[in-house]
C-alpha atoms as a PDB file:
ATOM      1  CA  UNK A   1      60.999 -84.946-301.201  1.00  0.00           C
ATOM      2  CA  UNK A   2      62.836 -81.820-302.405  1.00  0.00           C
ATOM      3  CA  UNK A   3      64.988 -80.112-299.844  1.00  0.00           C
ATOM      4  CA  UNK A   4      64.677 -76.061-299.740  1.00  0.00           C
ATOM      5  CA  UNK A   5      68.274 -74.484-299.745  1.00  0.00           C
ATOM      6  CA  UNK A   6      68.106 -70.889-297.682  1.00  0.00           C
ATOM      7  CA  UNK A   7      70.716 -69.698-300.068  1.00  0.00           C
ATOM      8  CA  UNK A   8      68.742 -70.807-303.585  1.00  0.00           C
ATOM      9  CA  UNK A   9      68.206 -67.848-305.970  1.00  0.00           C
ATOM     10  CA  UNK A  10      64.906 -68.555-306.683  1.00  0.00           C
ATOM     11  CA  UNK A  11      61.904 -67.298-304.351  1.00  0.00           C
ATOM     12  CA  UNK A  12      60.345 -70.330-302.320  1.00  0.00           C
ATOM     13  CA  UNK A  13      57.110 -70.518-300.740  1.00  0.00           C
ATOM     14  CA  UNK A  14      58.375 -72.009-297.127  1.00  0.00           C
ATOM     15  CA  UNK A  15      55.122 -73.473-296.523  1.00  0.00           C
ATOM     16  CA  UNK A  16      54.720 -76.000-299.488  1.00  0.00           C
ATOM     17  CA  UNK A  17      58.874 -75.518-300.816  1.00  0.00           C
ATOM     18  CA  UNK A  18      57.127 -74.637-304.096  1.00  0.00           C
ATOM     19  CA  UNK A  19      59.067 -72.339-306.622  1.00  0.00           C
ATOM     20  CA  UNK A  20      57.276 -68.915-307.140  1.00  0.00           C
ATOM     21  CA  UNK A  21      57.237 -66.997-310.228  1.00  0.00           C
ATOM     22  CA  UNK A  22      60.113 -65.043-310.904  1.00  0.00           C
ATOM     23  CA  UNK A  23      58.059 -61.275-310.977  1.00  0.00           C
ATOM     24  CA  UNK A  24      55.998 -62.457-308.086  1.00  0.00           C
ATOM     25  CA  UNK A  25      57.610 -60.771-304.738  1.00  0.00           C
ATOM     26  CA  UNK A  26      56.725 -61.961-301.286  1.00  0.00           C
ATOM     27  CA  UNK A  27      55.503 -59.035-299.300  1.00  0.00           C
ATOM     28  CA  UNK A  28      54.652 -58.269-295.690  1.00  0.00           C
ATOM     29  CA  UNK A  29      51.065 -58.179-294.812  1.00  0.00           C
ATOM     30  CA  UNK A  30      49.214 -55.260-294.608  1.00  0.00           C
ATOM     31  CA  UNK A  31      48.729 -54.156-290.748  1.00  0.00           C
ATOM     32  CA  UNK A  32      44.905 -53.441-289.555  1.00  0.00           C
ATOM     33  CA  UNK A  33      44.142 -51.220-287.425  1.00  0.00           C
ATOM     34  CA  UNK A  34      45.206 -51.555-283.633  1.00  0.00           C
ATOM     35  CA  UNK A  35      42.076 -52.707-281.510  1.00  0.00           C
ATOM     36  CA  UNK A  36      40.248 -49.702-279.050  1.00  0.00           C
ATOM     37  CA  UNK A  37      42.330 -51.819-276.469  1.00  0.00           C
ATOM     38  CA  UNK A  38      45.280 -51.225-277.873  1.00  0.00           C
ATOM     39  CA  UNK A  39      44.592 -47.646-278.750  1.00  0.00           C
ATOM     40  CA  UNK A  40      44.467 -47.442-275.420  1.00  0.00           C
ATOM     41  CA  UNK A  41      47.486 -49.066-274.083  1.00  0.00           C
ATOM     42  CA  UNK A  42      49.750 -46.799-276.623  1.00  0.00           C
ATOM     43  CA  UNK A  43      47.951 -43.774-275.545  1.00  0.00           C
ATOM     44  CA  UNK A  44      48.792 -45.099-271.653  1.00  0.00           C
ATOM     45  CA  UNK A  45      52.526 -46.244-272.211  1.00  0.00           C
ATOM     46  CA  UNK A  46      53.408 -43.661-274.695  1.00  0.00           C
ATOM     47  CA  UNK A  47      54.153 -40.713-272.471  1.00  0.00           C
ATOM     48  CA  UNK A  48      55.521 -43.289-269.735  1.00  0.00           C
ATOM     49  CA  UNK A  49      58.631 -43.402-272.272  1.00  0.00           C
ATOM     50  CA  UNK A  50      57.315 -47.519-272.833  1.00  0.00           C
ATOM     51  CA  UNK A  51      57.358 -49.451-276.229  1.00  0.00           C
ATOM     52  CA  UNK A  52      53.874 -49.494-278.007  1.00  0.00           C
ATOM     53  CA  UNK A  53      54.861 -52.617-280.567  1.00  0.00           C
ATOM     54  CA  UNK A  54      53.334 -55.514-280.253  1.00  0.00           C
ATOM     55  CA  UNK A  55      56.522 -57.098-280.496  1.00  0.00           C
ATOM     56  CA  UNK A  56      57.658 -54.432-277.884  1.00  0.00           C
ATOM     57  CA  UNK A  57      54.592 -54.556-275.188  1.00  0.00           C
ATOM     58  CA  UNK A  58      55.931 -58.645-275.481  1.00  0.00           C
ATOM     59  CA  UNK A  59      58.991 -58.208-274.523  1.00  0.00           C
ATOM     60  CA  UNK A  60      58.174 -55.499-271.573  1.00  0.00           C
ATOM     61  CA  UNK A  61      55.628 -58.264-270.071  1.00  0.00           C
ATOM     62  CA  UNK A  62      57.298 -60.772-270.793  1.00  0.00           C
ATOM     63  CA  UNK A  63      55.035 -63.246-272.813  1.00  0.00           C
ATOM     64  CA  UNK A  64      54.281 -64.359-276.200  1.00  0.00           C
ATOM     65  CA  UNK A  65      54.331 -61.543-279.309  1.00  0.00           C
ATOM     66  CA  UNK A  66      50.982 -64.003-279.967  1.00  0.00           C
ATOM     67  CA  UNK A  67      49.165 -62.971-277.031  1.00  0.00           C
ATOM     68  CA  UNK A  68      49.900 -59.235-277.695  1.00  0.00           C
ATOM     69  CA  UNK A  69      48.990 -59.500-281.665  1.00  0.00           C
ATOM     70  CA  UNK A  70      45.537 -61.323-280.274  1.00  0.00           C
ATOM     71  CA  UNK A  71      44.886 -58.241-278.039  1.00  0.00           C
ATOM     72  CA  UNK A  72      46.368 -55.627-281.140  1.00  0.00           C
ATOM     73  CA  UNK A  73      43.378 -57.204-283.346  1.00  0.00           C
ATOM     74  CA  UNK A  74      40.955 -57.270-280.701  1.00  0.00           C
ATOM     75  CA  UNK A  75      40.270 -61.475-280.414  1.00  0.00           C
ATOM     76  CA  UNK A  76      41.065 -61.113-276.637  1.00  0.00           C
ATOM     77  CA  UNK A  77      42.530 -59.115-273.859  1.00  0.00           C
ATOM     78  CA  UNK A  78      45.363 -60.234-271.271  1.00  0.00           C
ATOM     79  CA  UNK A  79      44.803 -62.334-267.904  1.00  0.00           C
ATOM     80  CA  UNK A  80      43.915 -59.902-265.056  1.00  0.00           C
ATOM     81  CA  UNK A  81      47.359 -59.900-263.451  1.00  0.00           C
ATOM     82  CA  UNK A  82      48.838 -58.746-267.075  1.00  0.00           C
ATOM     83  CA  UNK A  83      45.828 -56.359-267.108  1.00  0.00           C
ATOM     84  CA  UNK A  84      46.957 -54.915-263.926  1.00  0.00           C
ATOM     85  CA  UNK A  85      50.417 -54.505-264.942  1.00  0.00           C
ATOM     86  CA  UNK A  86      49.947 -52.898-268.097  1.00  0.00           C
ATOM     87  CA  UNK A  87      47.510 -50.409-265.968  1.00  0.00           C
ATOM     88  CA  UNK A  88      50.036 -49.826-263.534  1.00  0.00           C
ATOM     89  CA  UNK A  89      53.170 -49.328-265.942  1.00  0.00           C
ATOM     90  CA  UNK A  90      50.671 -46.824-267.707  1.00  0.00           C
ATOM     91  CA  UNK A  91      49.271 -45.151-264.659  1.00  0.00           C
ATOM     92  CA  UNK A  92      45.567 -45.735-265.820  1.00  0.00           C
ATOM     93  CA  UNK A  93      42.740 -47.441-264.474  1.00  0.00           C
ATOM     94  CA  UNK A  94      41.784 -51.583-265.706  1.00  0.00           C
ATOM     95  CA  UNK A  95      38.510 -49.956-266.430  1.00  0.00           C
ATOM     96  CA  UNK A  96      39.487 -47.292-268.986  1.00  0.00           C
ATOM     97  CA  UNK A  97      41.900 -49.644-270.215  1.00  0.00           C
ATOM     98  CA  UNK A  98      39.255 -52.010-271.058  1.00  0.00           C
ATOM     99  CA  UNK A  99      36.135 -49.616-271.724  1.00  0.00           C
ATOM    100  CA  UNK A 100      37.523 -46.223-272.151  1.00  0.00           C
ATOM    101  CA  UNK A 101      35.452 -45.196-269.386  1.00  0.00           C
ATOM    102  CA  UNK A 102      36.766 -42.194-266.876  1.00  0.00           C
ATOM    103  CA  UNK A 103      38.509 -41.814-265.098  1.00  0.00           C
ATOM    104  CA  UNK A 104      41.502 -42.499-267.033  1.00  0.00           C
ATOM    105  CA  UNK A 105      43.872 -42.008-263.982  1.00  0.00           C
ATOM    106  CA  UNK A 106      44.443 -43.323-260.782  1.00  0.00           C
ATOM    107  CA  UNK A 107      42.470 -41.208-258.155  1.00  0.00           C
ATOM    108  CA  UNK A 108      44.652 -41.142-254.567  1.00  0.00           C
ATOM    109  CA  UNK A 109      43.030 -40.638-251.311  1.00  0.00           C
ATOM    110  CA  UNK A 110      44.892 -37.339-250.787  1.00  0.00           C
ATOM    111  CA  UNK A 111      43.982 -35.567-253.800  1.00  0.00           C
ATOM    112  CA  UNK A 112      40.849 -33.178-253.732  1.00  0.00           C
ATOM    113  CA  UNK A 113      38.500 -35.766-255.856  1.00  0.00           C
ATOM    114  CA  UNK A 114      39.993 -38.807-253.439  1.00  0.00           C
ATOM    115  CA  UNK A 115      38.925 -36.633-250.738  1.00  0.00           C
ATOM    116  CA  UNK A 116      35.378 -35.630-251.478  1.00  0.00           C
ATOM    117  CA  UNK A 117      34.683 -39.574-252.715  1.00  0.00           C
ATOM    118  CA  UNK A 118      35.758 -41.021-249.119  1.00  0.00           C
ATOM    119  CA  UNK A 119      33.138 -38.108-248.166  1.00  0.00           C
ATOM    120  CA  UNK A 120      30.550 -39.237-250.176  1.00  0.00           C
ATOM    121  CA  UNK A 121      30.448 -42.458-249.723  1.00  0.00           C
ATOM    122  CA  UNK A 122      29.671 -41.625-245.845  1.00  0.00           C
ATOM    123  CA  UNK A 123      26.966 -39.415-246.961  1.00  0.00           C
ATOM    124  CA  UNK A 124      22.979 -40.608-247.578  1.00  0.00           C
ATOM    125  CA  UNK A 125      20.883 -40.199-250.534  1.00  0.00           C
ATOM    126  CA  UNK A 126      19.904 -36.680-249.618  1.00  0.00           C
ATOM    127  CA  UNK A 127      23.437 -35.623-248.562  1.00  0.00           C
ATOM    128  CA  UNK A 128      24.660 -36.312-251.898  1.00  0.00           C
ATOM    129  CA  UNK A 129      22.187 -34.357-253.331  1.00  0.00           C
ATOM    130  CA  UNK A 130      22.986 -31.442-251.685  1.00  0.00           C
ATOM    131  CA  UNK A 131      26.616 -31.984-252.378  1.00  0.00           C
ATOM    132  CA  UNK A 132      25.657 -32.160-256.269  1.00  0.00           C
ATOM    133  CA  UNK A 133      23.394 -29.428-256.379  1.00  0.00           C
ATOM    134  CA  UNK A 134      26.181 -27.205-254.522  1.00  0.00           C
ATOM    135  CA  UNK A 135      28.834 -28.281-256.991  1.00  0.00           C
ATOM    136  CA  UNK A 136      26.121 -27.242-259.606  1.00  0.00           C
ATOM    137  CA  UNK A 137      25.632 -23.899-258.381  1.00  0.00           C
ATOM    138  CA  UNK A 138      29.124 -23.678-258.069  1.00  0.00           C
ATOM    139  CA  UNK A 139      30.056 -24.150-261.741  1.00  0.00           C
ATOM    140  CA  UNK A 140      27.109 -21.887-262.421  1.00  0.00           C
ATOM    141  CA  UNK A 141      28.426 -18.770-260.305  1.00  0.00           C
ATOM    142  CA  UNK A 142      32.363 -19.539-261.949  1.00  0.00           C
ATOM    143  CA  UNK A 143      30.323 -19.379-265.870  1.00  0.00           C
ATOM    144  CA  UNK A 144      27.107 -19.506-266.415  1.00  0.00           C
ATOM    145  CA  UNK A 145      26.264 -21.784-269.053  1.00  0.00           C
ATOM    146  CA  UNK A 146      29.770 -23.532-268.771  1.00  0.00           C
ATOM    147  CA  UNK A 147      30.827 -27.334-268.376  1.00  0.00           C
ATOM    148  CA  UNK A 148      27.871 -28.525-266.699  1.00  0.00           C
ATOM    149  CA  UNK A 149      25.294 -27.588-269.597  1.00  0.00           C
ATOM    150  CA  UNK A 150      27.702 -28.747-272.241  1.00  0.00           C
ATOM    151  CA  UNK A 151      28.118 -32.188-270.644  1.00  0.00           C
ATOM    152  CA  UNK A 152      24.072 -32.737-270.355  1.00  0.00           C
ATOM    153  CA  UNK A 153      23.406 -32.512-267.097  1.00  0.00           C
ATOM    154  CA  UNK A 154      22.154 -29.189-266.334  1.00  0.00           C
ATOM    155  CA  UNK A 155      19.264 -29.158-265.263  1.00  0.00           C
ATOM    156  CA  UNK A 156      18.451 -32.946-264.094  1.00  0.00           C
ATOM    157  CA  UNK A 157      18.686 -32.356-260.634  1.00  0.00           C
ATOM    158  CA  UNK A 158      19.826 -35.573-259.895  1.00  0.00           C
ATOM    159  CA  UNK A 159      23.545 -37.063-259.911  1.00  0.00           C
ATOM    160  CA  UNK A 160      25.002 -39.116-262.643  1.00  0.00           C
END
Protein backbone atom coordinates (compact mmCIF):
# COMPACT_ATOMS: atom_id res chain seq x y z
CA UNK A 1 0.00 0.00 0.00
CA UNK A 2 1.40 3.47 -0.79
CA UNK A 3 1.37 5.92 2.06
CA UNK A 4 0.11 9.66 1.11
CA UNK A 5 2.66 12.29 2.54
CA UNK A 6 0.57 15.77 3.41
CA UNK A 7 3.69 17.57 2.43
CA UNK A 8 4.23 15.69 -1.27
CA UNK A 9 4.37 18.18 -4.19
CA UNK A 10 2.24 16.42 -6.26
CA UNK A 11 -1.74 16.81 -6.05
CA UNK A 12 -3.37 13.57 -4.44
CA UNK A 13 -6.80 12.47 -4.67
CA UNK A 14 -7.35 11.68 -0.67
CA UNK A 15 -9.97 9.30 -1.45
CA UNK A 16 -8.12 6.60 -3.60
CA UNK A 17 -4.15 8.28 -2.77
CA UNK A 18 -4.02 8.37 -6.59
CA UNK A 19 -1.63 11.01 -8.26
CA UNK A 20 -3.62 13.65 -10.33
CA UNK A 21 -2.45 15.27 -13.36
CA UNK A 22 -0.21 17.99 -12.94
CA UNK A 23 -2.73 20.91 -14.83
CA UNK A 24 -5.67 19.31 -13.16
CA UNK A 25 -6.55 21.62 -9.91
CA UNK A 26 -8.83 20.42 -7.18
CA UNK A 27 -11.58 22.93 -6.74
CA UNK A 28 -14.38 23.61 -4.29
CA UNK A 29 -17.78 22.61 -5.33
CA UNK A 30 -20.08 24.81 -6.71
CA UNK A 31 -22.80 25.93 -3.93
CA UNK A 32 -26.71 25.48 -4.97
CA UNK A 33 -28.99 27.47 -4.03
CA UNK A 34 -30.08 27.72 -0.24
CA UNK A 35 -33.48 25.77 0.26
CA UNK A 36 -36.99 28.19 0.78
CA UNK A 37 -36.18 27.00 4.44
CA UNK A 38 -33.18 28.40 4.58
CA UNK A 39 -34.11 31.52 2.72
CA UNK A 40 -36.04 31.88 5.42
CA UNK A 41 -33.92 31.37 8.39
CA UNK A 42 -31.26 34.08 6.87
CA UNK A 43 -34.01 36.44 6.24
CA UNK A 44 -35.10 35.69 10.22
CA UNK A 45 -31.50 35.75 11.84
CA UNK A 46 -30.06 38.32 9.62
CA UNK A 47 -31.34 41.48 11.22
CA UNK A 48 -31.09 39.64 14.76
CA UNK A 49 -27.18 40.36 14.17
CA UNK A 50 -26.98 36.01 13.95
CA UNK A 51 -24.67 33.99 11.53
CA UNK A 52 -26.54 32.74 8.32
CA UNK A 53 -23.63 29.94 7.33
CA UNK A 54 -24.36 26.73 7.47
CA UNK A 55 -21.27 26.22 9.18
CA UNK A 56 -22.37 29.26 11.36
CA UNK A 57 -26.27 28.34 12.15
CA UNK A 58 -24.07 24.87 13.46
CA UNK A 59 -22.20 26.31 15.68
CA UNK A 60 -25.08 28.80 17.17
CA UNK A 61 -27.30 25.47 17.78
CA UNK A 62 -24.97 23.57 18.54
CA UNK A 63 -25.14 20.39 16.26
CA UNK A 64 -23.68 18.90 13.28
CA UNK A 65 -22.63 21.39 10.07
CA UNK A 66 -24.42 17.97 8.40
CA UNK A 67 -27.71 18.55 9.76
CA UNK A 68 -27.64 22.28 8.75
CA UNK A 69 -26.19 21.50 5.01
CA UNK A 70 -29.30 18.77 4.88
CA UNK A 71 -31.75 21.62 5.77
CA UNK A 72 -29.51 24.38 3.32
CA UNK A 73 -30.38 21.81 0.33
CA UNK A 74 -33.75 21.15 1.38
CA UNK A 75 -33.47 16.96 2.20
CA UNK A 76 -34.93 17.79 5.69
CA UNK A 77 -35.70 20.31 8.32
CA UNK A 78 -34.52 20.30 12.14
CA UNK A 79 -36.28 18.33 15.16
CA UNK A 80 -39.10 20.53 16.59
CA UNK A 81 -37.16 21.71 19.64
CA UNK A 82 -34.30 23.05 17.07
CA UNK A 83 -37.28 24.36 15.04
CA UNK A 84 -38.41 26.28 17.96
CA UNK A 85 -35.15 27.70 18.72
CA UNK A 86 -34.23 28.88 15.48
CA UNK A 87 -37.93 30.60 15.53
CA UNK A 88 -37.32 32.09 18.70
CA UNK A 89 -33.61 33.41 18.11
CA UNK A 90 -35.28 34.88 14.84
CA UNK A 91 -38.44 36.21 16.36
CA UNK A 92 -40.69 34.42 13.68
CA UNK A 93 -43.30 32.00 13.80
CA UNK A 94 -42.44 27.70 13.19
CA UNK A 95 -45.09 28.17 10.61
CA UNK A 96 -43.56 30.84 8.36
CA UNK A 97 -40.39 29.30 9.02
CA UNK A 98 -41.53 26.18 7.52
CA UNK A 99 -44.26 27.42 4.91
CA UNK A 100 -43.71 31.05 4.49
CA UNK A 101 -47.11 31.53 5.58
CA UNK A 102 -48.09 34.94 7.69
CA UNK A 103 -47.72 35.96 9.96
CA UNK A 104 -44.10 36.14 9.95
CA UNK A 105 -43.92 37.53 13.59
CA UNK A 106 -44.86 36.66 16.85
CA UNK A 107 -48.36 38.20 17.63
CA UNK A 108 -48.53 39.17 21.71
CA UNK A 109 -51.71 39.33 23.55
CA UNK A 110 -51.25 43.07 24.19
CA UNK A 111 -50.80 44.28 20.82
CA UNK A 112 -53.94 45.56 18.81
CA UNK A 113 -54.10 42.24 16.43
CA UNK A 114 -53.46 39.98 19.86
CA UNK A 115 -56.29 41.87 21.14
CA UNK A 116 -59.01 41.66 18.55
CA UNK A 117 -57.98 37.63 18.02
CA UNK A 118 -58.69 36.81 21.90
CA UNK A 119 -62.01 38.80 20.78
CA UNK A 120 -62.77 36.80 18.05
CA UNK A 121 -62.34 33.74 19.09
CA UNK A 122 -65.24 34.52 21.79
CA UNK A 123 -67.36 35.69 19.04
CA UNK A 124 -69.98 33.27 16.81
CA UNK A 125 -70.19 32.82 13.20
CA UNK A 126 -72.31 35.90 12.72
CA UNK A 127 -70.26 38.08 15.12
CA UNK A 128 -67.32 37.61 13.06
CA UNK A 129 -69.02 38.60 10.21
CA UNK A 130 -69.93 41.71 11.36
CA UNK A 131 -66.49 42.30 12.68
CA UNK A 132 -65.15 41.59 8.97
CA UNK A 133 -67.57 43.46 7.17
CA UNK A 134 -66.82 46.56 9.62
CA UNK A 135 -63.09 46.22 9.08
CA UNK A 136 -64.14 46.19 5.32
CA UNK A 137 -65.98 49.28 5.38
CA UNK A 138 -63.37 50.61 7.32
CA UNK A 139 -60.53 50.23 4.78
CA UNK A 140 -63.09 51.41 2.27
CA UNK A 141 -63.89 54.90 4.02
CA UNK A 142 -59.64 55.31 4.74
CA UNK A 143 -59.23 54.59 0.40
CA UNK A 144 -61.52 53.42 -1.62
CA UNK A 145 -60.26 50.84 -3.76
CA UNK A 146 -57.15 50.30 -1.41
CA UNK A 147 -55.61 47.06 0.27
CA UNK A 148 -58.62 45.10 0.48
CA UNK A 149 -59.38 45.00 -3.43
CA UNK A 150 -55.74 44.50 -4.22
CA UNK A 151 -55.45 41.47 -1.92
CA UNK A 152 -58.76 39.70 -3.55
CA UNK A 153 -61.10 39.89 -1.19
CA UNK A 154 -63.30 42.69 -1.88
CA UNK A 155 -66.23 41.88 -2.41
CA UNK A 156 -66.62 38.11 -1.00
CA UNK A 157 -68.42 38.95 1.90
CA UNK A 158 -67.13 36.30 3.78
CA UNK A 159 -63.76 36.06 5.93
CA UNK A 160 -60.63 34.41 4.79
Amino acid sequence: MRQINAQTVYNVNAYSGNQLPHDQAVGKRTESEPSPFWSRLMDAWTPEGLPTSQNGVATKLDMSQGSTRRWFLGEGYPETEVLKQIADLGKVTVDWLLSGELPKSRIGPNTPLGKLMIVWEQLDPGGREHVYQAAVGQLALQEPGGPVKKSGIAGSGKPR
